[in-house]
PDB file of N, CA and C in Angstrom:
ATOM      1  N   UNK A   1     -48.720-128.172  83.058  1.00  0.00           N
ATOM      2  CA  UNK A   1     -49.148-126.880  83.546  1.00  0.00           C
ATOM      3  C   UNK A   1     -50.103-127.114  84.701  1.00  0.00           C
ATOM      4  N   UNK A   2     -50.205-126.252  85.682  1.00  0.00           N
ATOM      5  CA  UNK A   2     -50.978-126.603  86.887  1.00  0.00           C
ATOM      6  C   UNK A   2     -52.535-126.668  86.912  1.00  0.00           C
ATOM      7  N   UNK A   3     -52.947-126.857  87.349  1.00  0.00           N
ATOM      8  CA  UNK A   3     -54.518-126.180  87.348  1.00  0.00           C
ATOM      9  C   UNK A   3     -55.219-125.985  88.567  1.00  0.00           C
ATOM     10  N   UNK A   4     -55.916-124.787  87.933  1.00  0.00           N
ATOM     11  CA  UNK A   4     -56.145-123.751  89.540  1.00  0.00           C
ATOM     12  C   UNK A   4     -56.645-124.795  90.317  1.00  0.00           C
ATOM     13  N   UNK A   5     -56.419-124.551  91.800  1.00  0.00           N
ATOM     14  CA  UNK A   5     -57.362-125.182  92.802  1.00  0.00           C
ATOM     15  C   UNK A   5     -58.849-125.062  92.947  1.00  0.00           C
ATOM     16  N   UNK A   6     -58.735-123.778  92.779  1.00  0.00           N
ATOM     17  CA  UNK A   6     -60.471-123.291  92.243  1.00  0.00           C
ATOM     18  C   UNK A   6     -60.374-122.782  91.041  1.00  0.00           C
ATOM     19  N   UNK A   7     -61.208-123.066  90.191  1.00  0.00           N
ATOM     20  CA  UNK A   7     -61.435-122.615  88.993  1.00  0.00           C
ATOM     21  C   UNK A   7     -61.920-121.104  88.983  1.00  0.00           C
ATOM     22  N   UNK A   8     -61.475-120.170  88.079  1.00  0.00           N
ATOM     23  CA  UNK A   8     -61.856-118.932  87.963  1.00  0.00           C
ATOM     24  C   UNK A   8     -63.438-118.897  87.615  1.00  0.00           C
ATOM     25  N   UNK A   9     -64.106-117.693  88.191  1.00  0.00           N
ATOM     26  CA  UNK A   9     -65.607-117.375  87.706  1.00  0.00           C
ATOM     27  C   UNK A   9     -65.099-116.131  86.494  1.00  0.00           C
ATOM     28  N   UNK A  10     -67.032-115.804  86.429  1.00  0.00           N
ATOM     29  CA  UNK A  10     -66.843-114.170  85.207  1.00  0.00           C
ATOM     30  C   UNK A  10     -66.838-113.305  86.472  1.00  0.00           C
ATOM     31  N   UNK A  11     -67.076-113.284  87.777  1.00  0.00           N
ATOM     32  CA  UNK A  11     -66.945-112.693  88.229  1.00  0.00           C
ATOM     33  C   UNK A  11     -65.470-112.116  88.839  1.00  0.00           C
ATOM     34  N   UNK A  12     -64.554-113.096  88.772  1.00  0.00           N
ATOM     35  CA  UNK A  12     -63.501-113.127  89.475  1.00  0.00           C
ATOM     36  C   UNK A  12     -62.909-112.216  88.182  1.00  0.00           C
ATOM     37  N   UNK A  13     -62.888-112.839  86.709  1.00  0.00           N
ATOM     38  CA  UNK A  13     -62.056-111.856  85.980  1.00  0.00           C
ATOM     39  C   UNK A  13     -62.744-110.445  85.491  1.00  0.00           C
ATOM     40  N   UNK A  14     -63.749-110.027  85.987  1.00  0.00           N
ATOM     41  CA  UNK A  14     -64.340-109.091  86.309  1.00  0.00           C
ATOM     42  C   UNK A  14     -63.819-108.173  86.968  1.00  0.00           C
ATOM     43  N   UNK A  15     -63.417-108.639  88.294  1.00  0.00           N
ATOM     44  CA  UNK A  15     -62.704-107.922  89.064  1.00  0.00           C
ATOM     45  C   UNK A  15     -61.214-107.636  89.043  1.00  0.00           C
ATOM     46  N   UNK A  16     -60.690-108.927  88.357  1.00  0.00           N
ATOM     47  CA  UNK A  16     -59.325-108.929  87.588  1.00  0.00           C
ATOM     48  C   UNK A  16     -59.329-107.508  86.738  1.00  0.00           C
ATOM     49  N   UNK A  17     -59.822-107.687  85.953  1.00  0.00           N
ATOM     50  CA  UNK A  17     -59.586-106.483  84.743  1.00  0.00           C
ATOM     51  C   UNK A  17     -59.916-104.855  85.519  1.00  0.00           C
ATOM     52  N   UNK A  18     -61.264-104.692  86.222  1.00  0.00           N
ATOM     53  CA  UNK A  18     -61.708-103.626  86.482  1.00  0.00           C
ATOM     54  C   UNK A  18     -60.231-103.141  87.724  1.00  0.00           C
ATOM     55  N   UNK A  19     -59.694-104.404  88.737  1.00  0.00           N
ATOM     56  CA  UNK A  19     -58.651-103.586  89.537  1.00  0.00           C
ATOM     57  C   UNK A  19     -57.534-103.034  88.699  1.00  0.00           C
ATOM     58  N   UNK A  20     -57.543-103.889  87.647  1.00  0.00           N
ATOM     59  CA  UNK A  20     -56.397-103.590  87.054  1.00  0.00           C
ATOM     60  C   UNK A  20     -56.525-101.869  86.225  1.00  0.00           C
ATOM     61  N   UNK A  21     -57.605-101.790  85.464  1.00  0.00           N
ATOM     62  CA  UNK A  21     -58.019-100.788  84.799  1.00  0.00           C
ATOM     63  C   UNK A  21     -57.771 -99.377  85.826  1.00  0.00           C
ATOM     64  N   UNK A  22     -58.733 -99.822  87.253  1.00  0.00           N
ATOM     65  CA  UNK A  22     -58.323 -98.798  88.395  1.00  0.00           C
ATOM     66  C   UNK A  22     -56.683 -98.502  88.596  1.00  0.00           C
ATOM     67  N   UNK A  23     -56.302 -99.416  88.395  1.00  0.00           N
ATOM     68  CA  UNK A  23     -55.028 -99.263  89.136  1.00  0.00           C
ATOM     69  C   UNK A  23     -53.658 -98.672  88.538  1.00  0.00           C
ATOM     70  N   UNK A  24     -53.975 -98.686  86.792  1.00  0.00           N
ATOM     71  CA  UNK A  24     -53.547 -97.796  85.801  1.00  0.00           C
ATOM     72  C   UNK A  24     -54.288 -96.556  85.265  1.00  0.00           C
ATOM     73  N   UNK A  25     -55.712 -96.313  85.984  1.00  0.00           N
ATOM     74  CA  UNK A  25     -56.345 -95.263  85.999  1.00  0.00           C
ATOM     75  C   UNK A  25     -56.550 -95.423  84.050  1.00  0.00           C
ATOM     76  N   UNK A  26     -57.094 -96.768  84.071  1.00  0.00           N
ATOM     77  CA  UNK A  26     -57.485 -96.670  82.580  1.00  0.00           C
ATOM     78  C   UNK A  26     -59.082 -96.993  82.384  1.00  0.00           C
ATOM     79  N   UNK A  27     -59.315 -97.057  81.327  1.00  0.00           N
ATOM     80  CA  UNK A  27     -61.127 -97.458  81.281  1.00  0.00           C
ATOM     81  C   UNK A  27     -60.933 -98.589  80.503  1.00  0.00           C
ATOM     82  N   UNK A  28     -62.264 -99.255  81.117  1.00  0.00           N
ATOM     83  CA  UNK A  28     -62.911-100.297  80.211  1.00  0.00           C
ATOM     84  C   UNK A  28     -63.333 -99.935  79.284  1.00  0.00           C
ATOM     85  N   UNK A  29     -63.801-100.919  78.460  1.00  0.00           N
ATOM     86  CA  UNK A  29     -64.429-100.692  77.029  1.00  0.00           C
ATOM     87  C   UNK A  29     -65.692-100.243  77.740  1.00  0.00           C
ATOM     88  N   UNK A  30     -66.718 -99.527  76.773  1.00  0.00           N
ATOM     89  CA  UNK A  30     -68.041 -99.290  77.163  1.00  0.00           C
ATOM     90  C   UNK A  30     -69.004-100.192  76.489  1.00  0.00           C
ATOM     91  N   UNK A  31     -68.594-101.314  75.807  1.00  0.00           N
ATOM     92  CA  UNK A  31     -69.441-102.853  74.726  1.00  0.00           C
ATOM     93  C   UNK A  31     -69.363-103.592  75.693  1.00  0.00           C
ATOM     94  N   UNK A  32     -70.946-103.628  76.698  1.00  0.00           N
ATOM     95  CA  UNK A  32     -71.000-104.723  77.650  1.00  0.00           C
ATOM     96  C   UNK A  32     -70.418-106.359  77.101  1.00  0.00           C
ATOM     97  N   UNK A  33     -71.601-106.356  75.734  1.00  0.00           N
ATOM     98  CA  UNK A  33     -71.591-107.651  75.171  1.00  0.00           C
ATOM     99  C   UNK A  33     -70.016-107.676  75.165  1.00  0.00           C
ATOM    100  N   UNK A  34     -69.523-107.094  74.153  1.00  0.00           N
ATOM    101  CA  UNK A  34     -67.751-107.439  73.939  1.00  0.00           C
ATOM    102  C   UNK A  34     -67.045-107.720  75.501  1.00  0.00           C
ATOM    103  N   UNK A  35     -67.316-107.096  76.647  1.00  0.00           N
ATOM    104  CA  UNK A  35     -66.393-107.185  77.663  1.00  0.00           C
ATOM    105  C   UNK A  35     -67.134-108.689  78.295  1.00  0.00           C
ATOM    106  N   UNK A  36     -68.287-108.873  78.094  1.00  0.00           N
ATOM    107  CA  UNK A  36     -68.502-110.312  78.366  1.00  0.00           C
ATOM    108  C   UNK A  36     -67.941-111.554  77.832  1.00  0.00           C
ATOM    109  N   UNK A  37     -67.548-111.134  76.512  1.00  0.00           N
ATOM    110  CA  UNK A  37     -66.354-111.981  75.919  1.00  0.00           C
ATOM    111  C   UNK A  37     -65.193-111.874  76.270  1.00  0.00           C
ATOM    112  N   UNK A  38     -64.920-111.171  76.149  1.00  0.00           N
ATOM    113  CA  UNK A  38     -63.177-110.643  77.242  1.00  0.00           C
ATOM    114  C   UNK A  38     -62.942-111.824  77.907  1.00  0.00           C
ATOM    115  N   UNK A  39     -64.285-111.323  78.869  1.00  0.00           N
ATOM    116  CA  UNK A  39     -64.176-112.041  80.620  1.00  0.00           C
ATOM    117  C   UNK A  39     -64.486-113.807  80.334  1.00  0.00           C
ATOM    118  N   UNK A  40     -64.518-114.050  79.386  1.00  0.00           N
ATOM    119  CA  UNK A  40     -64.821-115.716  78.966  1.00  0.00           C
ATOM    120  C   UNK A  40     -64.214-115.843  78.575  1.00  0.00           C
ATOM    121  N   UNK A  41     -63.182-115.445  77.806  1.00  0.00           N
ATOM    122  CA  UNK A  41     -61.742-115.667  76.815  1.00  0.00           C
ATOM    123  C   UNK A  41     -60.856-115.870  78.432  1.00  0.00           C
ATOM    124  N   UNK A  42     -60.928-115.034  79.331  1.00  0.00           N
ATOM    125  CA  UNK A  42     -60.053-114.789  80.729  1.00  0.00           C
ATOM    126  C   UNK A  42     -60.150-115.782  80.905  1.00  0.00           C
ATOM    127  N   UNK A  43     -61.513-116.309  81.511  1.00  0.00           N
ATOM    128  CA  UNK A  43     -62.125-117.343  82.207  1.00  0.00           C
ATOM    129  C   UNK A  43     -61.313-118.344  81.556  1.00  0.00           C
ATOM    130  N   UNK A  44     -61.802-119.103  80.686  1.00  0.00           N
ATOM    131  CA  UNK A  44     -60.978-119.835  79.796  1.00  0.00           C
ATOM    132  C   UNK A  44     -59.650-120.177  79.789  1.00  0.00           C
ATOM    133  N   UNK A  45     -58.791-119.100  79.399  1.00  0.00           N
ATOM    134  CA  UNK A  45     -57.357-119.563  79.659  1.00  0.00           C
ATOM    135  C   UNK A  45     -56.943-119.330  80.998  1.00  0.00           C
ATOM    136  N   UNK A  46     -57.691-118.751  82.210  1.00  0.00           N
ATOM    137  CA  UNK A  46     -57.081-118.887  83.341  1.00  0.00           C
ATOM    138  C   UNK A  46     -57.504-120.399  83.577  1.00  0.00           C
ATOM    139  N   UNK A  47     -58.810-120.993  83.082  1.00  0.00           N
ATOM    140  CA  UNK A  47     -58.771-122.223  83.993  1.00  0.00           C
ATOM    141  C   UNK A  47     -57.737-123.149  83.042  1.00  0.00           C
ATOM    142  N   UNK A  48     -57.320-123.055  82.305  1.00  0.00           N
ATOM    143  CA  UNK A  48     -56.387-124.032  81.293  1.00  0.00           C
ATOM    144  C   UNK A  48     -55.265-123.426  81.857  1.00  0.00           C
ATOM    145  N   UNK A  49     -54.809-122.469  81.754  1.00  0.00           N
ATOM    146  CA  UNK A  49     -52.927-122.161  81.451  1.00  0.00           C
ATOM    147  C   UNK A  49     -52.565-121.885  83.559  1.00  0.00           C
ATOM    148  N   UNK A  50     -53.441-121.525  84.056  1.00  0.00           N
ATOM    149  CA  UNK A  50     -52.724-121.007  85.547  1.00  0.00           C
ATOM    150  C   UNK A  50     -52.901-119.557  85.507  1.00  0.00           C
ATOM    151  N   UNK A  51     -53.531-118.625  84.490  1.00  0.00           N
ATOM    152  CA  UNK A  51     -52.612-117.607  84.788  1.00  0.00           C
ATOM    153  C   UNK A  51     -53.692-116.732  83.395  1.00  0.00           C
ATOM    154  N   UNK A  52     -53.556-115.557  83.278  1.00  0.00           N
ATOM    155  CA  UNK A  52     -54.656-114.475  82.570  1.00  0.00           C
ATOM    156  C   UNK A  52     -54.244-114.428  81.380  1.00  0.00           C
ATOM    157  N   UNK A  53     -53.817-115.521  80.638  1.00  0.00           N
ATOM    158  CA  UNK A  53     -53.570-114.852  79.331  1.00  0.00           C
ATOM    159  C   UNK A  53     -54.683-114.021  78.459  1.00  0.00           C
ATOM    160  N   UNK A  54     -54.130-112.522  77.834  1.00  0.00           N
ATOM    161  CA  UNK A  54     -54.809-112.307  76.753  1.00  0.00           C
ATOM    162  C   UNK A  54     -55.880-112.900  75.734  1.00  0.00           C
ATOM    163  N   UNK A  55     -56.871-112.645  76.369  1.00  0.00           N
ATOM    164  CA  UNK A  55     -58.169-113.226  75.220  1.00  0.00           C
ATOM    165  C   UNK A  55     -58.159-113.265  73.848  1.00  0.00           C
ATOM    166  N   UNK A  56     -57.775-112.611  73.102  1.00  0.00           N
ATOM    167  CA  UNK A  56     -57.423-111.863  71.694  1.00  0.00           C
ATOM    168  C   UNK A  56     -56.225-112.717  71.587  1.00  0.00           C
ATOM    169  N   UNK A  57     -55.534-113.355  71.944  1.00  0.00           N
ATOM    170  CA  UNK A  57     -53.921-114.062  71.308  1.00  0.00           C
ATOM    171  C   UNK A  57     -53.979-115.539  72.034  1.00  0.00           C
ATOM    172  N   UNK A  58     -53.482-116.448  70.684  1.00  0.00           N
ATOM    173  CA  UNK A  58     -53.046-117.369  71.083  1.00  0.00           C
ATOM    174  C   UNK A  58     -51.256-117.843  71.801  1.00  0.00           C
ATOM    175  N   UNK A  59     -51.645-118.243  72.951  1.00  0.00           N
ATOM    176  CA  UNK A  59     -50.796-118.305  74.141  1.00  0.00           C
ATOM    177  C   UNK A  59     -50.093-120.107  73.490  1.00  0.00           C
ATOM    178  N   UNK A  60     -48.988-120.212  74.289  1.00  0.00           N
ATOM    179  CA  UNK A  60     -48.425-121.673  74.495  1.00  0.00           C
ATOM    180  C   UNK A  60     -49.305-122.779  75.595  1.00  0.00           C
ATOM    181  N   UNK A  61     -49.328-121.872  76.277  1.00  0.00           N
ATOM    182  CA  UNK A  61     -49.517-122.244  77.903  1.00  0.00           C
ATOM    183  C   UNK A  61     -48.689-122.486  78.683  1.00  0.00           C
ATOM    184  N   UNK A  62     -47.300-122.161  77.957  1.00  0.00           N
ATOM    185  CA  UNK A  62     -46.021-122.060  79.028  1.00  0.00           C
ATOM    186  C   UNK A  62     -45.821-120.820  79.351  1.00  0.00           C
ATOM    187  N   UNK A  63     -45.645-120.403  80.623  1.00  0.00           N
ATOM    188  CA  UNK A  63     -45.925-119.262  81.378  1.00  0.00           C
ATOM    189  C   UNK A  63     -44.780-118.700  81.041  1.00  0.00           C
ATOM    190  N   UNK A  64     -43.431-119.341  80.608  1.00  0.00           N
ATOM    191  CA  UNK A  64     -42.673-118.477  80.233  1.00  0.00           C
ATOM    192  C   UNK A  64     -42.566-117.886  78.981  1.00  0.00           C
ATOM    193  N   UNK A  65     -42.939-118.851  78.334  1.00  0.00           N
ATOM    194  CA  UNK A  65     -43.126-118.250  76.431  1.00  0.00           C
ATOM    195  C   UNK A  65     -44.176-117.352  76.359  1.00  0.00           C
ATOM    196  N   UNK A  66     -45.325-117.095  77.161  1.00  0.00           N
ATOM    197  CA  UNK A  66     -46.432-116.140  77.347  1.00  0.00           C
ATOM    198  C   UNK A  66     -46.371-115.220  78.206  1.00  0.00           C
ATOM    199  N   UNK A  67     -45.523-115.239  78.631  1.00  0.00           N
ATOM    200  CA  UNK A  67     -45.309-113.920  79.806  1.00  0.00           C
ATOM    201  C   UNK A  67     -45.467-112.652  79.212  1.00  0.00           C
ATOM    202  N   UNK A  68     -45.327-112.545  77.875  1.00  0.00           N
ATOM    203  CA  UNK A  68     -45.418-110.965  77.372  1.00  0.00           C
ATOM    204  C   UNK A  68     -47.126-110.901  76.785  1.00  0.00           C
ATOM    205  N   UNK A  69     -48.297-112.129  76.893  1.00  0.00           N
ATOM    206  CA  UNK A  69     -49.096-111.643  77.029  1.00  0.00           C
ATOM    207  C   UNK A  69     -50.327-112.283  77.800  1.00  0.00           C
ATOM    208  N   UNK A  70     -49.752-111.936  79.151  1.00  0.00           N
ATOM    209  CA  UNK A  70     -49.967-111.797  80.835  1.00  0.00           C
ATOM    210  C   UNK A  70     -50.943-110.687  80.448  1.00  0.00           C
ATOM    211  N   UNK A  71     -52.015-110.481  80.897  1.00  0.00           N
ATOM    212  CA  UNK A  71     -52.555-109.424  80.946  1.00  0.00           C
ATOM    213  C   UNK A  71     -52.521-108.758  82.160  1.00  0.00           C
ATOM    214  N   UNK A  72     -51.782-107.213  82.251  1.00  0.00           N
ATOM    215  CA  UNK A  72     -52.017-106.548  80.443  1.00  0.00           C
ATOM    216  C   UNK A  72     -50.410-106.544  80.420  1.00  0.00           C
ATOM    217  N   UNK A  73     -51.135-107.233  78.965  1.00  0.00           N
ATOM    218  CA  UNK A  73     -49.464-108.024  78.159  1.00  0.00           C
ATOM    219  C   UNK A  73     -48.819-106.644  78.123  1.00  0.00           C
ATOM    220  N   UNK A  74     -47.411-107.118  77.482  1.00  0.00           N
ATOM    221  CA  UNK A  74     -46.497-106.120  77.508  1.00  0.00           C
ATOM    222  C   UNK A  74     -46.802-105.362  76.335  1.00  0.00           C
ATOM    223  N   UNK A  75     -47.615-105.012  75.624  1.00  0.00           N
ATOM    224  CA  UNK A  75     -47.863-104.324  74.417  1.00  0.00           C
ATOM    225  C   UNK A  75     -49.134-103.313  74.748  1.00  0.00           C
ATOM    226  N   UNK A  76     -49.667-103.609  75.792  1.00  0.00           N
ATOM    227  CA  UNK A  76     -50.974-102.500  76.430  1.00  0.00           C
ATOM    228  C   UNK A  76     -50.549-101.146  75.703  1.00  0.00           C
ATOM    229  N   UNK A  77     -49.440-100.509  76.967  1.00  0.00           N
ATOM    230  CA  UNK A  77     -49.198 -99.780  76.582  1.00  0.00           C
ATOM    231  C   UNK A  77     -48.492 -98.874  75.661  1.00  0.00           C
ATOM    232  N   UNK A  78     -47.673 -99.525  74.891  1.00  0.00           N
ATOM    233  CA  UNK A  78     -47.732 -99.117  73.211  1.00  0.00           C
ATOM    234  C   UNK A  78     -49.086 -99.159  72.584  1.00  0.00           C
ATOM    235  N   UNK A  79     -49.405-100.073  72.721  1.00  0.00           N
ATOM    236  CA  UNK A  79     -51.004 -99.764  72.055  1.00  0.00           C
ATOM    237  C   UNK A  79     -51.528 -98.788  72.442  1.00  0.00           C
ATOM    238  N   UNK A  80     -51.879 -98.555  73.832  1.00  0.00           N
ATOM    239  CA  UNK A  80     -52.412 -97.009  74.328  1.00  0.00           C
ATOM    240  C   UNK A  80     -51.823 -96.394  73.641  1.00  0.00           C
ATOM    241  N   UNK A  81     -50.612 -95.801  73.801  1.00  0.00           N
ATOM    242  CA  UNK A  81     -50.313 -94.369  73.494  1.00  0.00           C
ATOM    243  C   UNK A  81     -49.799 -94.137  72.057  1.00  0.00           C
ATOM    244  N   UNK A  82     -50.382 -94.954  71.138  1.00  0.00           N
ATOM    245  CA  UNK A  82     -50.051 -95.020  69.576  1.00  0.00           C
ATOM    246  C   UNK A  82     -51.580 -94.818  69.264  1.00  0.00           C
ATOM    247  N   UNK A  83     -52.457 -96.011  69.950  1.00  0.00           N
ATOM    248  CA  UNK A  83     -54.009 -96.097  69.377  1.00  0.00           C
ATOM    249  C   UNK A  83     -55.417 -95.589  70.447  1.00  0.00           C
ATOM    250  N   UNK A  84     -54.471 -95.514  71.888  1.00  0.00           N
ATOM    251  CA  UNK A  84     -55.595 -95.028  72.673  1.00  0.00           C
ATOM    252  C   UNK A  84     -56.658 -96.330  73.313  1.00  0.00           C
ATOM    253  N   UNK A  85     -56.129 -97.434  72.697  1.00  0.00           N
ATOM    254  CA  UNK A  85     -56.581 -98.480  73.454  1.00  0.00           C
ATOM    255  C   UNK A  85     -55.574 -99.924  72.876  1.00  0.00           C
ATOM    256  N   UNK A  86     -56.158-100.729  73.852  1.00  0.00           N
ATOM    257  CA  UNK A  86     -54.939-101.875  73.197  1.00  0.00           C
ATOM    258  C   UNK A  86     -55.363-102.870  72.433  1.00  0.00           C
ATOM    259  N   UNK A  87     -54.645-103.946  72.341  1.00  0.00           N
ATOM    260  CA  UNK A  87     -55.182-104.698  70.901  1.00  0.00           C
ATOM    261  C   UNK A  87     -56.637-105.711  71.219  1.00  0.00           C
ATOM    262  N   UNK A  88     -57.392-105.669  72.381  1.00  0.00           N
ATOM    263  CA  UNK A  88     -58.091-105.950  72.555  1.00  0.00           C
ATOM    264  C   UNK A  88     -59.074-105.106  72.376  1.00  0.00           C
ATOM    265  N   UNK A  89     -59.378-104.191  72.865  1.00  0.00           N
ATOM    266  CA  UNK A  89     -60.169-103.133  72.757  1.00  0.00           C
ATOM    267  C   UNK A  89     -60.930-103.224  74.204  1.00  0.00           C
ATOM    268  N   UNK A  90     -60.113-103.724  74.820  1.00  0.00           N
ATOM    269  CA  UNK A  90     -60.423-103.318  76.602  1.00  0.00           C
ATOM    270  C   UNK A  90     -60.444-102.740  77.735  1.00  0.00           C
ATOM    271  N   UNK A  91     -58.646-102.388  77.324  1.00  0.00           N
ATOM    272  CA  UNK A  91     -58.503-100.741  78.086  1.00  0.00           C
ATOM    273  C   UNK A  91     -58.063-100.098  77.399  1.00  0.00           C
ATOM    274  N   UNK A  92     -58.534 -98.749  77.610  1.00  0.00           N
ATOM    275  CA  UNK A  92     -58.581 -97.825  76.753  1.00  0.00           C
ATOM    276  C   UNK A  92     -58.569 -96.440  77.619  1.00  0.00           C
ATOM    277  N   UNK A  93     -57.419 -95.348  77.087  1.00  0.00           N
ATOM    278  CA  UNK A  93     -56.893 -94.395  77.739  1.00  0.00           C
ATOM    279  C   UNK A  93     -58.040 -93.495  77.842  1.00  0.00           C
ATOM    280  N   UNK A  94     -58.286 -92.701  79.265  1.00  0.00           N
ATOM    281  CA  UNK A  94     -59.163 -91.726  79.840  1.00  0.00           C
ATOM    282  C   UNK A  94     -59.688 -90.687  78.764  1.00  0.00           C
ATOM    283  N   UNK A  95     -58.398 -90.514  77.813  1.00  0.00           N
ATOM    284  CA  UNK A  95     -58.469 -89.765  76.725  1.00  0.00           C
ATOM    285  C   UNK A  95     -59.662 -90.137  75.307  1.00  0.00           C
ATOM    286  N   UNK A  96     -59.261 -91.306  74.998  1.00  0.00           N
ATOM    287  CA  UNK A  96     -60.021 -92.299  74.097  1.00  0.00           C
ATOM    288  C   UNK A  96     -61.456 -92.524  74.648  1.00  0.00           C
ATOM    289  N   UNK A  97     -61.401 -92.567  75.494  1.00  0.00           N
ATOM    290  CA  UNK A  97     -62.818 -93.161  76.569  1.00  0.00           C
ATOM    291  C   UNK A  97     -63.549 -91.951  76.302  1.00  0.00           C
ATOM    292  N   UNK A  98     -63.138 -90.459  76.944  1.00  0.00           N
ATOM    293  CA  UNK A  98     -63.552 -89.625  76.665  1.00  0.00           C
ATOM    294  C   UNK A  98     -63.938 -89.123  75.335  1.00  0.00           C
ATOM    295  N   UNK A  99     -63.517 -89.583  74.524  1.00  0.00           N
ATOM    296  CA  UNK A  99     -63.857 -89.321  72.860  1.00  0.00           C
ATOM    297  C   UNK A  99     -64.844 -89.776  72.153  1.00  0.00           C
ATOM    298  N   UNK A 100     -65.574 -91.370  73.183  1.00  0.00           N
ATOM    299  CA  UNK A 100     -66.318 -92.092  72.593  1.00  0.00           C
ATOM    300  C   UNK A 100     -66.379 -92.435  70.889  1.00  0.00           C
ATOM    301  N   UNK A 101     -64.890 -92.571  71.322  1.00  0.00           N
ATOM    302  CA  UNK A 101     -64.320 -93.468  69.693  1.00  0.00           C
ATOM    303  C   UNK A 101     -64.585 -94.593  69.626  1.00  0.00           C
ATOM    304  N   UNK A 102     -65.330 -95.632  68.522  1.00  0.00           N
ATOM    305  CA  UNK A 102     -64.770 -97.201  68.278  1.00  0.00           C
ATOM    306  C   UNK A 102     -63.614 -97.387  68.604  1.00  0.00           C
ATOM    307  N   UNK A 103     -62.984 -98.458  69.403  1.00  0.00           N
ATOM    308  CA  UNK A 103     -62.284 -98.947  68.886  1.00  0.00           C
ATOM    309  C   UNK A 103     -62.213 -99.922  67.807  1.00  0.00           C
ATOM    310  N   UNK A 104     -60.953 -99.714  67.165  1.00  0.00           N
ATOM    311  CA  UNK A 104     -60.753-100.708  66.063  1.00  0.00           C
ATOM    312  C   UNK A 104     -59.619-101.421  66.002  1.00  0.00           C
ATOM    313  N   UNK A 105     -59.434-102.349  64.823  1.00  0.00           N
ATOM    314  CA  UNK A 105     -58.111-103.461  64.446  1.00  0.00           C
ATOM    315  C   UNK A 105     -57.050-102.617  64.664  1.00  0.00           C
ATOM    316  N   UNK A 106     -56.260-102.834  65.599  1.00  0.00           N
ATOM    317  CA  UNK A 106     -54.952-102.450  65.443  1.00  0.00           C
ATOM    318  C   UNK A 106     -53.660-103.895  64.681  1.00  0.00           C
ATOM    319  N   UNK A 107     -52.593-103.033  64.302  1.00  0.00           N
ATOM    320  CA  UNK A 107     -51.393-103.811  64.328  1.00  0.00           C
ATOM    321  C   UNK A 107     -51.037-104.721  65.603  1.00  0.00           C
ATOM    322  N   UNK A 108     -50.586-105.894  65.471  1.00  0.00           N
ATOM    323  CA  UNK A 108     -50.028-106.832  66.172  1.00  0.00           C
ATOM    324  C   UNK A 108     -49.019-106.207  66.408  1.00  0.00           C
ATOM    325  N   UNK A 109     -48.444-106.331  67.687  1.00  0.00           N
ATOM    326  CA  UNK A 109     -46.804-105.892  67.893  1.00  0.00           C
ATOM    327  C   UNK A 109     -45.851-107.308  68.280  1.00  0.00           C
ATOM    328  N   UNK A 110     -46.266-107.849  68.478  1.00  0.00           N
ATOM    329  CA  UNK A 110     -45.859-109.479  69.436  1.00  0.00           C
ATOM    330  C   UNK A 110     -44.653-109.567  67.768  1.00  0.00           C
ATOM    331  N   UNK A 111     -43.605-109.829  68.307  1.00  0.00           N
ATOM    332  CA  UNK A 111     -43.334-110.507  66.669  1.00  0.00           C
ATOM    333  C   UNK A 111     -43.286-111.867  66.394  1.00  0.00           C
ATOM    334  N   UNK A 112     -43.661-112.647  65.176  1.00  0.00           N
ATOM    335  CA  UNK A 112     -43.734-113.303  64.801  1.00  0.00           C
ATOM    336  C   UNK A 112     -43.506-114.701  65.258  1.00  0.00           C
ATOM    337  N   UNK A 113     -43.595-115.748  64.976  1.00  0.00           N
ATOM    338  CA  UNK A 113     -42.905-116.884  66.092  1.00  0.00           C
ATOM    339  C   UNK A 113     -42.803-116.837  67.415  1.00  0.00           C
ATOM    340  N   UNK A 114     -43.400-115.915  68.116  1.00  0.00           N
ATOM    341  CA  UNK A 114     -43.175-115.945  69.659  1.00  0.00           C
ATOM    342  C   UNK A 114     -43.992-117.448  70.073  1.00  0.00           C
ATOM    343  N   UNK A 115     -44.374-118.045  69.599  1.00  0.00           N
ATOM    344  CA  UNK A 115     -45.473-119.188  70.246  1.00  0.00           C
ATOM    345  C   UNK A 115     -43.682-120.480  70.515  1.00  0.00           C
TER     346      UNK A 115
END
């Protein structure tokens, strides 16, 4: 597996998540502490795997066996629109945000053996 030329900062997946959040017009969590973990789980497997895997799931590090959790993995949005946020508890729909709900444990959707 490659490894970045430059290593990712917290700042870089900072900006990772927040364009992304903008760019689906979704929200961040409002748990600084928790989104500081996020962004170190990011950090982490971007400087190991190449690439953003999901903080919350263990990845292969083959970009093709993990492609469904690329963040934001392919289960975001089922998670949104079943729980209002996804299995991280990172983005979370305008709706949910507005509710100033916990998030909580959701169901795994990934099935089984995907590693």
């Amino acid at each position: 597996m490659p490894i970045p030329s430059k290593p990712k900062t917290l700042e870089d997946a900072r900006t990772f998540v927040t364009t992304t959040a903008n760019f689906h017009k979704w929200k961040l969590t409002r748990d600084g502490e928790f989104l500081n973990l996020l962004l170190e789980g990011f950090v982490t497997n971007y400087n190991r795997y190449n690439y953003f895997l999901c903080p919350c799931r263990d990845g292969s590090g083959v970009r093709e066996k993990d492609k469904d959790l690329i963040c934001p993995c392919a289960y975001c949005i089922p998670d949104q629109k079943e729980y209002g946020h996804c299995y991280c508890g990172l983005y979370l729909t305008p709706e949910f945000f507005a509710s100033k709900k916990s998030t909580r444990a959701i169901p795994e959707r990934r099935p089984q053996g995907s590693l």
